[in-house]
Protein backbone atom coordinates (compact mmCIF):
# COMPACT_ATOMS: atom_id res chain seq x y z
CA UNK A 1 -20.05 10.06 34.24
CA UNK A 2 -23.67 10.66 34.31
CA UNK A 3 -25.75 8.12 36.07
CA UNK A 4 -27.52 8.33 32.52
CA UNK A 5 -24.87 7.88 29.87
CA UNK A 6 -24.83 9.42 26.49
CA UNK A 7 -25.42 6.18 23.54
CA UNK A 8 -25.53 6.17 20.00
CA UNK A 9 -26.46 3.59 17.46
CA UNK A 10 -24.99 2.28 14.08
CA UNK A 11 -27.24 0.79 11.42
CA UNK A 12 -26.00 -1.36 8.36
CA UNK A 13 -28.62 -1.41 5.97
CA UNK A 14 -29.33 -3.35 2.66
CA UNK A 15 -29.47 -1.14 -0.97
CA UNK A 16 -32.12 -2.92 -2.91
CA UNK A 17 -33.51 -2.97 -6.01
CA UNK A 18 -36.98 -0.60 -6.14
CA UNK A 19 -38.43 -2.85 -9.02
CA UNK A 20 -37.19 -6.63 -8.26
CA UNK A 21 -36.00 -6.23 -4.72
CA UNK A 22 -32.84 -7.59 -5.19
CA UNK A 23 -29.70 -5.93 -3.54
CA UNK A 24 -28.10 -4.09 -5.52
CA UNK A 25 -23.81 -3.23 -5.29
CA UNK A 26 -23.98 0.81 -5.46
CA UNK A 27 -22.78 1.93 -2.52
CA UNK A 28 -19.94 3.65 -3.77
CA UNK A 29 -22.40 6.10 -5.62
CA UNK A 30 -25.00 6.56 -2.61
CA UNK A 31 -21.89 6.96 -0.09
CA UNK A 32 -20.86 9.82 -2.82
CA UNK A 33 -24.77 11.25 -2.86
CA UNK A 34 -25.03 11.54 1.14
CA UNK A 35 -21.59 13.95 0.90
CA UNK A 36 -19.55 12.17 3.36
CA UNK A 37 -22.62 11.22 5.87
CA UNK A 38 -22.95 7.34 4.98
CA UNK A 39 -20.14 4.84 5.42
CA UNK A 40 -19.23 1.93 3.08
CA UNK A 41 -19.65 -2.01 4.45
CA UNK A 42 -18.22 -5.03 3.70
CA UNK A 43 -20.25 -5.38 1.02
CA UNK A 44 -21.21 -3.13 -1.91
CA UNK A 45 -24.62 -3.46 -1.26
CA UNK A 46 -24.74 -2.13 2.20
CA UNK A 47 -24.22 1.29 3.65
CA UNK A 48 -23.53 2.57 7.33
CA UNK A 49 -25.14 5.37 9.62
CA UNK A 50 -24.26 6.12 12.80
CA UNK A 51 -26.24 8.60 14.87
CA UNK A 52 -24.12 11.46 17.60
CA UNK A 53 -24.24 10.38 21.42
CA UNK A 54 -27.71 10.91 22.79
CA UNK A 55 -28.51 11.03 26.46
CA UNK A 56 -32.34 11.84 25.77
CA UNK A 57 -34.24 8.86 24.06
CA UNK A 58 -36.52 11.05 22.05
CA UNK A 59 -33.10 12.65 20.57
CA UNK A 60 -31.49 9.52 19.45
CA UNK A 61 -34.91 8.25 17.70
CA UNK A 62 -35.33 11.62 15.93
CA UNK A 63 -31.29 11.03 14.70
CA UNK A 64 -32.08 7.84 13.69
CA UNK A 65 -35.18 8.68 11.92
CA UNK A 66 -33.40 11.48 9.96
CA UNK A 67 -30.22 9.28 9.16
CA UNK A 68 -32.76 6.68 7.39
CA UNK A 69 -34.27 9.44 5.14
CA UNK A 70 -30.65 10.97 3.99
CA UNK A 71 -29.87 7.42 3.19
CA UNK A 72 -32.85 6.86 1.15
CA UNK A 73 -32.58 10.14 -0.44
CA UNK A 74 -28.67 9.08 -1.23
CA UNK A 75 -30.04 6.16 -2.47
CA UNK A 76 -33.26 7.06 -4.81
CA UNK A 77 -30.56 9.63 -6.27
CA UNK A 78 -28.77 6.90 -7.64
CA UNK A 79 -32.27 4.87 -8.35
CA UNK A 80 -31.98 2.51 -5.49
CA UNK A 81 -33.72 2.38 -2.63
CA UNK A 82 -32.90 1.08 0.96
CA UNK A 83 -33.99 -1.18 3.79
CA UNK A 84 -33.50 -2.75 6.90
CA UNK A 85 -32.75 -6.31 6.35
CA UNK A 86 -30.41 -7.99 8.61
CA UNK A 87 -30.15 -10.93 5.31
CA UNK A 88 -31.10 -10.45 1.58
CA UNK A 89 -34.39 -12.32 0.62
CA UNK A 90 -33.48 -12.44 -2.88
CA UNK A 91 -30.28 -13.57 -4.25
CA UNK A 92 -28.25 -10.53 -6.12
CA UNK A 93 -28.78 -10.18 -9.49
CA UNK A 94 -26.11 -10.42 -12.85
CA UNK A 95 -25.24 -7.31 -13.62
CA UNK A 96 -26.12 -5.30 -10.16
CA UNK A 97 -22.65 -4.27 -9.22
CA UNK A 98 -23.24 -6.97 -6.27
CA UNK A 99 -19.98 -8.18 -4.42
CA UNK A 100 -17.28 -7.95 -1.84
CA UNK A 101 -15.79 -4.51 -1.19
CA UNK A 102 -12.14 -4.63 -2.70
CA UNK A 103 -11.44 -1.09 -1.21
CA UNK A 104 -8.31 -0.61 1.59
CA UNK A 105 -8.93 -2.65 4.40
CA UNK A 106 -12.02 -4.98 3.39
CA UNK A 107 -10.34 -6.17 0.42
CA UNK A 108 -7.27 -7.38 2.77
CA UNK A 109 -9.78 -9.13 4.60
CA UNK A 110 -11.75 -10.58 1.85
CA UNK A 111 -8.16 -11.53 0.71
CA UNK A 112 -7.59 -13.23 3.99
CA UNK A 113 -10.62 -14.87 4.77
CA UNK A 114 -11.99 -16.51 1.32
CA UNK A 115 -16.01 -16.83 1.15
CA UNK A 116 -16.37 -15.95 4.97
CA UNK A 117 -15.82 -12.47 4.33
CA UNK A 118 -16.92 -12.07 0.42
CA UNK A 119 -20.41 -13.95 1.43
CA UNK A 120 -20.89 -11.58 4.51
CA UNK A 121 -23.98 -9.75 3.17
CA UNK A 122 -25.47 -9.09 6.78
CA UNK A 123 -26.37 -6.15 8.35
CA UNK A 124 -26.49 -5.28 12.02
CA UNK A 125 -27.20 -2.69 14.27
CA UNK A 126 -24.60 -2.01 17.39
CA UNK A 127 -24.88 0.42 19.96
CA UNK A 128 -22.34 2.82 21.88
CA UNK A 129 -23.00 2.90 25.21
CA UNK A 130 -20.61 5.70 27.44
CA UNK A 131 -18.94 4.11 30.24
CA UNK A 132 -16.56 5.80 33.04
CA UNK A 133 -13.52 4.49 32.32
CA UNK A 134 -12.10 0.95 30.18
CA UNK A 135 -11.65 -0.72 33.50
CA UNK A 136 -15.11 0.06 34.07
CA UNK A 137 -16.22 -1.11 31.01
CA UNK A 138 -14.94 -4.48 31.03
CA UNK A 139 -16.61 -4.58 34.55
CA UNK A 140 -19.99 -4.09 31.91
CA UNK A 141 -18.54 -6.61 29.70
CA UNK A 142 -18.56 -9.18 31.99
CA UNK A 143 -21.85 -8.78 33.68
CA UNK A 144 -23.92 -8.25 30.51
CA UNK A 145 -22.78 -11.80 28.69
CA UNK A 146 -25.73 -13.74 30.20
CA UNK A 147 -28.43 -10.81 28.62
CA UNK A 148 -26.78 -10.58 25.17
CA UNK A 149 -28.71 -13.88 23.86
CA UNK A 150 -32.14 -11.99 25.03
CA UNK A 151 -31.16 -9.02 23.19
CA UNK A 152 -30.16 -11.20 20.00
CA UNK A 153 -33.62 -12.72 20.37
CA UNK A 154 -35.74 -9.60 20.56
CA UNK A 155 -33.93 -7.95 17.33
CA UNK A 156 -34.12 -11.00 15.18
CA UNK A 157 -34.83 -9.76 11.57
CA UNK A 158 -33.43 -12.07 9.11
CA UNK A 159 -35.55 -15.15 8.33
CA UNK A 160 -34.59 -15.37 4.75
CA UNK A 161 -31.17 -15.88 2.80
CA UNK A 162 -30.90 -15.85 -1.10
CA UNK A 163 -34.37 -16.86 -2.09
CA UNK A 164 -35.19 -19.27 0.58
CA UNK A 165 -36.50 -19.48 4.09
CA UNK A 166 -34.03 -20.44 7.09
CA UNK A 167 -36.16 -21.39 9.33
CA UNK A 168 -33.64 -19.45 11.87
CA UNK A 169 -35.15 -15.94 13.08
CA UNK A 170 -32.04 -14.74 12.73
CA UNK A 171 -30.06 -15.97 10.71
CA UNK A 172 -27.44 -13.29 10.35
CA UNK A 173 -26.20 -14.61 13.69
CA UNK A 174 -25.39 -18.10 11.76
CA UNK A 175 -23.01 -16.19 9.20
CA UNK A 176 -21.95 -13.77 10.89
CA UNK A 177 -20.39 -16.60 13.67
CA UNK A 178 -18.52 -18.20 10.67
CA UNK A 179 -15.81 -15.04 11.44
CA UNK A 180 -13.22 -16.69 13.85
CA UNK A 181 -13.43 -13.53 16.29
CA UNK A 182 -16.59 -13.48 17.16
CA UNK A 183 -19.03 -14.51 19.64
CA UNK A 184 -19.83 -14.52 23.37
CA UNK A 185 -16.64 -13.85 25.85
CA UNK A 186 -15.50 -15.22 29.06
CA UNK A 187 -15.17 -13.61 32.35
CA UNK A 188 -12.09 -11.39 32.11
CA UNK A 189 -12.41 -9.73 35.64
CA UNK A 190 -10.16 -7.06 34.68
CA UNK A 191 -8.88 -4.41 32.32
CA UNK A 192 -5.58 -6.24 32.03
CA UNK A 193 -6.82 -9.77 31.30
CA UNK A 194 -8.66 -8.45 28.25
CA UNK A 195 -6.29 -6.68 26.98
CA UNK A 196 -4.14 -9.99 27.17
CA UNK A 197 -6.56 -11.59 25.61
CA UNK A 198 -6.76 -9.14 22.11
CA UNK A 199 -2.83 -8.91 22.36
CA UNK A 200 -2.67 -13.43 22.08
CA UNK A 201 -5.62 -12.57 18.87
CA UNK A 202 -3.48 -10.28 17.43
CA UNK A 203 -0.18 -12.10 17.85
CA UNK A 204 -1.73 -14.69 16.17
CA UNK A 205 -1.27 -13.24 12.68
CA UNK A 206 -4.77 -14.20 11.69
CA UNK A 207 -6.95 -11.03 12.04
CA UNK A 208 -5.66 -7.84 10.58
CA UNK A 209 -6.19 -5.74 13.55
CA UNK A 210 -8.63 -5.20 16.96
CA UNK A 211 -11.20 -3.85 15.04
CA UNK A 212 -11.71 -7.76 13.83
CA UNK A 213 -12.00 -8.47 17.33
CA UNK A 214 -15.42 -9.30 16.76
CA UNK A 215 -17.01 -10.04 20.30
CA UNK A 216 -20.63 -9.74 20.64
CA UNK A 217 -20.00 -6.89 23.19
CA UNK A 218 -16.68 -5.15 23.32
CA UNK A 219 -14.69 -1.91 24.31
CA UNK A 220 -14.27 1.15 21.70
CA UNK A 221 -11.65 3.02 23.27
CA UNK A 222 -11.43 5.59 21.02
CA UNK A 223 -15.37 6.44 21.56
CA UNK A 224 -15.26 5.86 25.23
CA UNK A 225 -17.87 3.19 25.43
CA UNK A 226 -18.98 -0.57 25.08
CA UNK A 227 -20.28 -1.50 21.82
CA UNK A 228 -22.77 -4.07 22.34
CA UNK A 229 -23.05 -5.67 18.71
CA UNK A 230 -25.04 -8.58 18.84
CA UNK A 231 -28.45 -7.43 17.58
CA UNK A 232 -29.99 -7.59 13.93
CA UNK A 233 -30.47 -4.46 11.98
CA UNK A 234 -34.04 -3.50 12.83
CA UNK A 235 -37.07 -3.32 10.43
CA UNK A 236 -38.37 -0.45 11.81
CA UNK A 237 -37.04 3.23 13.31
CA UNK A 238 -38.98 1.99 16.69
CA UNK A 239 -37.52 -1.42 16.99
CA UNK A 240 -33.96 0.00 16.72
CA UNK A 241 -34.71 2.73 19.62
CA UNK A 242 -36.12 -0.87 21.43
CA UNK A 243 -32.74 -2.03 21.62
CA UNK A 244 -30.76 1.17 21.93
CA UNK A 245 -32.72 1.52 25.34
CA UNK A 246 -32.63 -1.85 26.37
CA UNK A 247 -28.44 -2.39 25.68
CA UNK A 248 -28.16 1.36 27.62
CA UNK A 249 -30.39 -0.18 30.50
CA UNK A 250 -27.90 -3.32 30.64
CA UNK A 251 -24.65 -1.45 30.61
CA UNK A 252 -26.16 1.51 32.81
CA UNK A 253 -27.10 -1.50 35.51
CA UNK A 254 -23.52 -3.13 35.03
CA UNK A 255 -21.69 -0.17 35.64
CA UNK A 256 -23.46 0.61 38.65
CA UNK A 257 -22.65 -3.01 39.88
CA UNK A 258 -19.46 -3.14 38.68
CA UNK A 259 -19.00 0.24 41.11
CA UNK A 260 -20.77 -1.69 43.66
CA UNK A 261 -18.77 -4.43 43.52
CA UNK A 262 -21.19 -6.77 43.10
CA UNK A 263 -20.23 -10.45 42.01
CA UNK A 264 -20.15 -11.18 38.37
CA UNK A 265 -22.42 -13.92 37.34
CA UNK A 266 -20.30 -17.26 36.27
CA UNK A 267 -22.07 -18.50 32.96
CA UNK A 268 -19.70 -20.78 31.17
CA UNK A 269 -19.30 -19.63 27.32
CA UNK A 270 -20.28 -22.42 26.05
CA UNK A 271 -23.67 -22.41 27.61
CA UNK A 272 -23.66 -18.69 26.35
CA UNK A 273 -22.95 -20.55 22.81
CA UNK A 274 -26.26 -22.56 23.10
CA UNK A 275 -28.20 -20.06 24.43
CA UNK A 276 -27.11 -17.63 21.56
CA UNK A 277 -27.59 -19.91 19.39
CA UNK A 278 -31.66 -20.68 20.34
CA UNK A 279 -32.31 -16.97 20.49
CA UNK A 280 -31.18 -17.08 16.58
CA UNK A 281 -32.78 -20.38 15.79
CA UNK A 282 -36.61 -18.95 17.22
CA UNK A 283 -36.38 -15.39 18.37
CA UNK A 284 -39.36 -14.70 20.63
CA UNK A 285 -41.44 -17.95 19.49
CA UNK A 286 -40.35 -20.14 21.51
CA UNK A 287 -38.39 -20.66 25.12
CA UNK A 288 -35.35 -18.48 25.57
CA UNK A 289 -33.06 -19.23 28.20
CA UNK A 290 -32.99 -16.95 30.98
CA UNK A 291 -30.14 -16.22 32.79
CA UNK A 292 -31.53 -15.99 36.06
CA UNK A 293 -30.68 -19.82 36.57
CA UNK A 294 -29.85 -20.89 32.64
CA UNK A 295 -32.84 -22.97 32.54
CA UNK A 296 -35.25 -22.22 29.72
CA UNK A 297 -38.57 -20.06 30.04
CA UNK A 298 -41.18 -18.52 28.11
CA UNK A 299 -39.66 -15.95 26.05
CA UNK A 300 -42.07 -13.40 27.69
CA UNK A 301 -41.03 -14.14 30.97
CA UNK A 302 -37.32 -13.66 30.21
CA UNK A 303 -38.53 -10.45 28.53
CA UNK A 304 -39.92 -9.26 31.75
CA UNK A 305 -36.75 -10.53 33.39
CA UNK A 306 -34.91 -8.71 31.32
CA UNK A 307 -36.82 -5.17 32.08
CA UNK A 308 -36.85 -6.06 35.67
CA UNK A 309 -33.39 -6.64 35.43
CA UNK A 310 -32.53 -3.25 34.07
CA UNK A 311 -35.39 -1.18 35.76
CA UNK A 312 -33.90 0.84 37.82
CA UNK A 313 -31.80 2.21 34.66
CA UNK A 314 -34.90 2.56 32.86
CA UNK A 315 -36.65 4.79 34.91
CA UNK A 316 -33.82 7.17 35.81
CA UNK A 317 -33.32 7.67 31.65
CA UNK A 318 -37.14 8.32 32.01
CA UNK A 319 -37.45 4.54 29.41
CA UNK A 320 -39.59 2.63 31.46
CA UNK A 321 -42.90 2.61 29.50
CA UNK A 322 -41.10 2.87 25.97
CA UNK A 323 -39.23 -0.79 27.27
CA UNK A 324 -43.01 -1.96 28.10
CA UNK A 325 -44.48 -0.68 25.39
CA UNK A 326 -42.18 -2.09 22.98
CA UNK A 327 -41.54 -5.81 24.53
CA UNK A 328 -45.09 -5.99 24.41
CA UNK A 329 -45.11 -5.17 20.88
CA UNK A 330 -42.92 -7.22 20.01
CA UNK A 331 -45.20 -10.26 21.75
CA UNK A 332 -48.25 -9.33 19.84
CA UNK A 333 -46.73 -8.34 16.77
CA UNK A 334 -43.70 -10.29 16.22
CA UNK A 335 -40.08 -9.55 15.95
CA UNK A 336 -38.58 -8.28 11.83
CA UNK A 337 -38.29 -12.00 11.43
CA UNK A 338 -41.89 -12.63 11.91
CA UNK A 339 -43.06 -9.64 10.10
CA UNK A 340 -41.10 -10.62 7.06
CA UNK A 341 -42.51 -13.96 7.03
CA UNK A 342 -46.00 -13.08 7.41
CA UNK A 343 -45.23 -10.59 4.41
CA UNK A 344 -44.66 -13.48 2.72
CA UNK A 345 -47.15 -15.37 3.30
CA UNK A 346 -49.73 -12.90 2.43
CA UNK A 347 -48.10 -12.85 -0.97
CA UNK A 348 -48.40 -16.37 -1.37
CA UNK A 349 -44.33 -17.16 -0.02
CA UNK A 350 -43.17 -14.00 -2.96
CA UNK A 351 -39.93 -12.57 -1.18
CA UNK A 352 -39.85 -9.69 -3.16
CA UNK A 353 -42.72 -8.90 -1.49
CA UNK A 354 -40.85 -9.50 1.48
CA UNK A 355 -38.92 -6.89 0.52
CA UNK A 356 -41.35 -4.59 -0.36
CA UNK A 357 -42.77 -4.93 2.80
CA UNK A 358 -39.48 -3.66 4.25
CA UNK A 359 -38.93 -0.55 2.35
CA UNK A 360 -42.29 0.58 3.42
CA UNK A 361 -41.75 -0.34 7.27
CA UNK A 362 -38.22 2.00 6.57
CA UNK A 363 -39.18 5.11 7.60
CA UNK A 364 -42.77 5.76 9.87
């Protein structure tokens, strides 16, 4: 495998009402108006794009850019319109077509799991990252646990829920832990101890298959990669290419140790729980903790931890100022969560402005 490895990014995004900027349940009809290049969600207000495998950066922001505009044009053919909102500021409205999707597979599992799955109007974004071989890549999986609350923190872009603010920056990351599958992972130290540990999920007879195997990184075997899913949707084309480089940089610099045979940090899960759960609760505005020592810092020094961390991955993909650039972006401007509020607040706390706001930050 190439020292830089191919990755590609999926992005769930919200259909929304042009006028009112509610979300609106037509994604049967835009998924029919893309012809086949838009994928249906668990909900019938979202929609799915995935981009090809990239190894240049500047190719898998110009696929991402052009997968937003065939969504929107899907969309504004069926007079909707599209954003990227990890949560739904405004409640759906009567009459929108707003709801679980009863189709195949997602209405087993809205059958299943009650209101956890028919609430689940969140949208992430998860990236495909090519690794050597599954071995390897649960060799990634186990060194990149300590990072993933860092990455969950930089992304966060879902302040709002049905009309209200959270007060979480992301607040996606508090539903979406509701599904029994998910979260942060243990140590498996090898191929065969995780694949133990999806056979004793399965075997339980509670999720339908290993695609519910909702870790917050995890192997796709049938893409040859780890799927590191922990991050928000992003408001903006350049905040998703943020975290498509920064989750390559983390695998990239596991696989090389895992080659290397360098010791996997022990970080007990449930300190991963807390630390997740403080990157969702503030984002960037307040201490993260870093998982140098799992002590708490200033969320700009665990930023430049984090690039430090990965650098040597960075430069050789040629990302090293975009990473820069971008964290320090992200200090001065704020993360989607802070954006959204202060389009709020210049509207005098309107979310539909919110979402407003959001369609026009779509597409650059």
């Amino acid at each position: 495998m190439s020292e830089v490895p191919p990755f590609g990014a999926e992005e769930e995004l919200l259909l929304v009402d042009p006028g009112s900027g509610a979300p609106r349940g037509w994604s049967g009809a835009v998924r029919d108006a893309a012809d086949g290049s838009l994928d249906g969600e668990m909900r019938t207000e979202q929609v799915e794009t995935a981009t090809a495998p990239h190894t240049k950066t500047d190719d898998l922001a110009a696929d991402l850019h052009r997968r937003r505009i065939e969504a929107r044009e899907a969309a504004a053919a069926q007079g909707v319109d599209v954003a990227g909102l990890a949560t739904s500021p405004l409640a759906a409205e009567d009459g929108g077509g707003s709801g679980p999707n009863q189709e195949g597979r997602y209405g087993r599992i809205a059958q299943r799991f009650g209101a956890i799955a028919t609430s689940q109007l969140t949208s992430g974004q998860h990236v495909h990252v090519e690794v050597g071989s599954p071995e390897e890549g649960v060799g990634v999986l186990d060194r990149i646990g300590p990072w993933l609350p860092v990455m969950r923190a930089l992304a966060a872009n879902s302040p709002c829920w049905r009309g209200r603010d959270t007060d979480y920056a992301s607040y996606r990351s508090v539903v979406w832990s509701r599904w029994p599958s998910a979260g942060p992972t243990r140590v498996f130290g090898s191929l065969a101890a995780y694949d133990e540990a999806v056979a004793a999920m399965l075997a339980t007879d509670t999720v339908l298959d290993d695609a519910m195997v909702y870790f917050d990184a995890r192997l796709s075997r049938e893409l040859g990669t780890v799927e590191v899913r922990v991050t928000d949707v992003a408001l903006e084309v350049e905040d998703a290419v943020l975290v498509a480089v920064l989750a390559r940089g983390l695998v990239a610099t596991a696989a090389r140790d895992h080659r290397r045979g360098t010791p996997v940090p022990s970080t007990p899960v449930e300190a991963l729980r807390l630390a997740h759960w403080r990157a969702a609760r503030w984002g960037l505005t307040d201490a993260l903790v870093d998982p140098r020592d799992g002590r708490t810092a200033a969320a700009g020094t665990v930023l430049d931890a984090l690039r430090e961390h990965v650098a040597d991955a960075l430069t050789d993909a040629g990302d090293a100022d975009r990473a820069a650039d971008g964290c320090a972006r992200l200090l001065a401007d704020g993360t989607g969560s802070e954006r959204q509020r202060a389009a709020a607040r210049r509207a005098d706390g309107d979310l539909a402005a919110v979402v407003r706001d959001a369609r026009e930050r779509f597409l650059p």
